[in-house]
Protein backbone atom coordinates (compact mmCIF):
# COMPACT_ATOMS: atom_id res chain seq x y z
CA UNK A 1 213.39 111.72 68.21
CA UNK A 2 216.32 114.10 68.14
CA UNK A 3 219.60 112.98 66.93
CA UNK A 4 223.24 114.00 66.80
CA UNK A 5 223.09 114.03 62.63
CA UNK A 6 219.59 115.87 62.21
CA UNK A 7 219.44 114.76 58.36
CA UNK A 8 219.89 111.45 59.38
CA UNK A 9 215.89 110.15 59.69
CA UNK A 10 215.42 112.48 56.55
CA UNK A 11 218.44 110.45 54.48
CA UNK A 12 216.83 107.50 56.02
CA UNK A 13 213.28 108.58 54.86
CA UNK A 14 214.50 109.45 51.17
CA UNK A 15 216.59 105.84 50.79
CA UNK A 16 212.89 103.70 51.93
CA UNK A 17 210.87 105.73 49.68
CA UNK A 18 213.31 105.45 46.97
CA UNK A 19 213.66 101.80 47.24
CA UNK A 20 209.81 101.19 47.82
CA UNK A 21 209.22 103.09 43.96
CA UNK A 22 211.38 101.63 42.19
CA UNK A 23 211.99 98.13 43.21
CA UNK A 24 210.06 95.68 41.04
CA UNK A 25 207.98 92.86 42.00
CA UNK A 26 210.84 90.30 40.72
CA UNK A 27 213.59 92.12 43.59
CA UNK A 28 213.98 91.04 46.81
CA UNK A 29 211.57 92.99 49.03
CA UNK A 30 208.89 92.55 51.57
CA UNK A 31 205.20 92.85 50.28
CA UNK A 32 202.52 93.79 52.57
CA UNK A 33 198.89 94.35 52.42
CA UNK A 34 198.02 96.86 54.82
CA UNK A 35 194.72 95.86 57.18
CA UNK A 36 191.71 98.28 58.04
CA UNK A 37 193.03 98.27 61.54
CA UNK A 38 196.28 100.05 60.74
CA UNK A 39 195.58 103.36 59.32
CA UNK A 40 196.17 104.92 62.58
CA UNK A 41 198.53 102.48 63.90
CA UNK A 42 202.10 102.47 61.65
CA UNK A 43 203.90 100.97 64.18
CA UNK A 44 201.18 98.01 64.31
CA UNK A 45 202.21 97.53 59.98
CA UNK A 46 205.99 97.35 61.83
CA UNK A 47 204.88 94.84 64.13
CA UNK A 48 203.74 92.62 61.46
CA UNK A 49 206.09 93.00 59.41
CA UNK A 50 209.64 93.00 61.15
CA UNK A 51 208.09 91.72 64.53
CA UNK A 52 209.05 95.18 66.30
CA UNK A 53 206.81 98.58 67.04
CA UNK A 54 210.35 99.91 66.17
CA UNK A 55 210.46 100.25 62.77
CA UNK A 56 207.67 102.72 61.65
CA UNK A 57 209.27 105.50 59.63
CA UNK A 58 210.07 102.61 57.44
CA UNK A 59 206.20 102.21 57.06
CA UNK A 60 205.52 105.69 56.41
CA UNK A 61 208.25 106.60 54.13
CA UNK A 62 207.29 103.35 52.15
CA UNK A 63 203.75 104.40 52.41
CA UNK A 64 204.65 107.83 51.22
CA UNK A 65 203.18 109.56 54.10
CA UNK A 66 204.49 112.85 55.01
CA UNK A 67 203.44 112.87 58.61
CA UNK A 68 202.80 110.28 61.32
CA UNK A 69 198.86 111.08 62.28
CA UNK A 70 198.29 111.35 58.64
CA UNK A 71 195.42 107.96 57.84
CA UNK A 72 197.43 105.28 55.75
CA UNK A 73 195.23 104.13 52.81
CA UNK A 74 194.80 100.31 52.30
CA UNK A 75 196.94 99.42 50.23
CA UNK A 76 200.50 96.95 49.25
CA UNK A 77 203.83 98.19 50.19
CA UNK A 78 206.69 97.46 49.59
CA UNK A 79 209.49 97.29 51.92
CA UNK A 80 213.20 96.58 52.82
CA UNK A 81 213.96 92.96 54.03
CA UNK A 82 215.59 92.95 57.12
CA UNK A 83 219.53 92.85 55.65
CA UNK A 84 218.39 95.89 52.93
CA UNK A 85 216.57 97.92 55.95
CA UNK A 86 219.78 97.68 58.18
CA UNK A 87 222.21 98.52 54.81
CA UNK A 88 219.62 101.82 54.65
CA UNK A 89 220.03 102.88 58.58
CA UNK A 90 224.16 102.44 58.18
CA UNK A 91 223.93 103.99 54.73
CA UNK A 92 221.86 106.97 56.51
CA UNK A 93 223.29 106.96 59.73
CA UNK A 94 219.77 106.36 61.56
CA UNK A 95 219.06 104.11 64.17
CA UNK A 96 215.38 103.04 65.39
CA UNK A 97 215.77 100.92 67.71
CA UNK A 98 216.08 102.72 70.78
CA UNK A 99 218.29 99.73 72.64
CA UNK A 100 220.97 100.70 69.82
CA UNK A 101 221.03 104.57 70.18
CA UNK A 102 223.33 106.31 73.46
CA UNK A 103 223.77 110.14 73.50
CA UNK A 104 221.21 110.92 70.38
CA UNK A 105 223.23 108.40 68.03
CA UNK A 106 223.39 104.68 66.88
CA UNK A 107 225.57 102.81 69.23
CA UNK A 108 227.00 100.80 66.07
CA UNK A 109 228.45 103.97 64.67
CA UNK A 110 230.94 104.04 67.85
């Protein structure tokens, strides 16, 4: 996905792994137990989680993957709730959802 900030997905990246090392069980987050049937399939974790294919760097930087085809190991993550995962994108500048990018850039940053 290109992008008119290129450190943008890499900001983004950096603020979900942060946030999935150091937040503690007690914080608001999303837990999830990843399945056998998603350790090819990070957008299928996204699907389950925030009900969208969308939101899969969120998986892998939580994850700590470094690259997409890489096989995600069974195991819990934790991730941003939905009002913590959009503070992260505006924070970063990144957009996933593809209805709210125009021109290689969130539309919301218009």
């Amino acid at each position: 996905m290109n992008d008119a900030n290129p450190m943008a997905a890499k900001d983004f990246y950096k603020s979900v792994r942060i946030f999935a090392e150091v937040t503690k069980p007690w914080e608001p987050h999303l837990s999830y137990e990843t399945k056998p049937d998603e350790r090819f399939d990070l957008s299928l974790v996204s699907q389950r989680v925030y009900g969208r294919r969308d939101e899969f760097l969120t998986v892998m930087a939580a994850a700590g993957m470094d690259m997409f085809d890489q096989p995600m190991l069974q195991k819990r993550l934790t991730l941003p709730n939905e009002s913590q995962l959009y503070a992260m994108k505006r924070s970063a500048g990144f957009e996933s959802i593809a209805d709210y990018r125009e021109n290689f850039a969130p539309t919301w940053g218009v």
